[in-house]
Protein backbone atom coordinates (compact mmCIF):
# COMPACT_ATOMS: atom_id res chain seq x y z
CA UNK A 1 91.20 123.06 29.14
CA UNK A 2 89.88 120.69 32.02
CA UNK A 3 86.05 121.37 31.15
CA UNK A 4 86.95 119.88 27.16
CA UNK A 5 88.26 116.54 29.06
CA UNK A 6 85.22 116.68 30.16
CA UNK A 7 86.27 116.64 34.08
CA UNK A 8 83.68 117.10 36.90
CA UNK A 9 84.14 120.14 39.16
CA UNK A 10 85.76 118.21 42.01
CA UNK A 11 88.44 116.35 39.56
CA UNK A 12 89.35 120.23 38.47
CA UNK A 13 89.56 121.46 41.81
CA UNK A 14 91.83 118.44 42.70
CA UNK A 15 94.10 118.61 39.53
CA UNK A 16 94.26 122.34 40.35
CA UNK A 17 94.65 121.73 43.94
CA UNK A 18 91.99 124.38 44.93
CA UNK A 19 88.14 124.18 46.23
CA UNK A 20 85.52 122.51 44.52
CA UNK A 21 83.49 125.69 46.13
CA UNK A 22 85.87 128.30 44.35
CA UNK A 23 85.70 126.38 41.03
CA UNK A 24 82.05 125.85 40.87
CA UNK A 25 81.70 129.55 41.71
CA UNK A 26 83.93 130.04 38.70
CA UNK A 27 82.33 128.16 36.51
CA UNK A 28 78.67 129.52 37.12
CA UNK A 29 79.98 133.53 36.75
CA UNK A 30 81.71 132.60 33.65
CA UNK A 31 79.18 132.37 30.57
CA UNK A 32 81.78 130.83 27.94
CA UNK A 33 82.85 127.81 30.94
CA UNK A 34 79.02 127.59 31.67
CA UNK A 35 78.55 126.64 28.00
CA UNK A 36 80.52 124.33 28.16
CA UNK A 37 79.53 122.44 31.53
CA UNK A 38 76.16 122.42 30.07
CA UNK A 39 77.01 121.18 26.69
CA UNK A 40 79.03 118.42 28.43
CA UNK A 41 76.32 117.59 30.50
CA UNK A 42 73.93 117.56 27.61
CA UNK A 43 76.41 115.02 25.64
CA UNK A 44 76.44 112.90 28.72
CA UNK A 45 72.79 112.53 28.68
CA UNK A 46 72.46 111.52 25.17
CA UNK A 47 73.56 107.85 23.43
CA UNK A 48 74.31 106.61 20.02
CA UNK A 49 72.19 103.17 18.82
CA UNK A 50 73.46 101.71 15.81
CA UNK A 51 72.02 99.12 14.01
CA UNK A 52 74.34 96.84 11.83
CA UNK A 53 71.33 95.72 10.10
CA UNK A 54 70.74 99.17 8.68
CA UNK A 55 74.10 100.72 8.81
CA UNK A 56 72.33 103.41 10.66
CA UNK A 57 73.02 105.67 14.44
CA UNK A 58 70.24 106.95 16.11
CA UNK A 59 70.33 109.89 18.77
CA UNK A 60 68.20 109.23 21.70
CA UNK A 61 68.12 111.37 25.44
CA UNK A 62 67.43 108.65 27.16
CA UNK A 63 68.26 105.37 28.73
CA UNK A 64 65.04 104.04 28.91
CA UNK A 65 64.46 105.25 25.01
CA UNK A 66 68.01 103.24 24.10
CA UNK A 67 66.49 100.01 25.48
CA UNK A 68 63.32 100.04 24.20
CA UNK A 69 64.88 100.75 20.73
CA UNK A 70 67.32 97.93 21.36
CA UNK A 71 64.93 95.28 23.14
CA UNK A 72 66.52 95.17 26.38
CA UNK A 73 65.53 96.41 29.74
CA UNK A 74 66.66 99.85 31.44
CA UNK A 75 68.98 97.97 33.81
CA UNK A 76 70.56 95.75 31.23
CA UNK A 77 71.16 98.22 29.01
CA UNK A 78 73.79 100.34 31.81
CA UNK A 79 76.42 97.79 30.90
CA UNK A 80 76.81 98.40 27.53
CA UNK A 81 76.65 101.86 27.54
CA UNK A 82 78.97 102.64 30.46
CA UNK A 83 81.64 100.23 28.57
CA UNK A 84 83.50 102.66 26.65
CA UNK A 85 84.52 99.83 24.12
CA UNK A 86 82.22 97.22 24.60
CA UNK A 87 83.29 94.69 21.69
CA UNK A 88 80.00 92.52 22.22
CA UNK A 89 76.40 93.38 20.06
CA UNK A 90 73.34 93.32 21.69
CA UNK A 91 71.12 90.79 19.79
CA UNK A 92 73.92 90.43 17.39
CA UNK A 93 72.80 93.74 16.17
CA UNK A 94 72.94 97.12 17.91
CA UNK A 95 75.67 98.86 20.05
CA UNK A 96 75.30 101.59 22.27
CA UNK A 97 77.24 104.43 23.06
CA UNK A 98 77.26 107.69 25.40
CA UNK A 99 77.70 110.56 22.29
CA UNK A 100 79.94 112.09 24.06
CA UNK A 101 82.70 108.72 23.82
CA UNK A 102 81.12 108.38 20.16
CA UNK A 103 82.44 111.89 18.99
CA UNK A 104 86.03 111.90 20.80
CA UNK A 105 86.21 108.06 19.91
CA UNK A 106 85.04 109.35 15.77
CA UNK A 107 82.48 106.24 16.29
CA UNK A 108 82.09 102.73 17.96
């Protein structure tokens, strides 16, 4: 239940009130929770670009690959993707999202 909230290892140990140790151990001898730590970390790594312009979303793995497509350096582009609801466009045209806020949020 605490790896679909997508919670870190120490954050389970603490709301579980055991060692970060144990649960990592856990975790890595389990297949199905393994799955899922890497799936979450896979979703982390990935953001959502859409372009008003086009009415289209575009996957990309990486930060650097979500500013060029936006125009905007690697630095710049942190802030709008680490605000969850960011309400401003960049360019008055894109917004960027981590995919894993863009499929529990069902979109921007």
């Amino acid at each position: 239940m605490c790896l679909h909230r997508y919670m870190g290892v120490r954050e389970i140990a603490e709301y579980l009130g055991m060692d970060a140790k144990m649960i990592g151990n856990v975790i890595r001898d389990t297949p199905e929770l393994k799955k899922i730590i890497d799936k979450s970390r896979r979703d982390f790594s990935q953001i959502i670009v859409y372009d008003r312009n086009n009415g289209d979303y575009t996957l990309v793995r990486t930060m650097y690959s979500a500013a060029r497509k936006v125009g905007l350096n690697t630095a710049s582009i942190k802030f709008y993707v680490n605000d969850r609801h960011c309400n401003y466009w960049i360019h008055n045209r894109y917004k960027v999202k981590w995919k894993v806020w863009f499929d529990e949020d069902n979109g921007m």
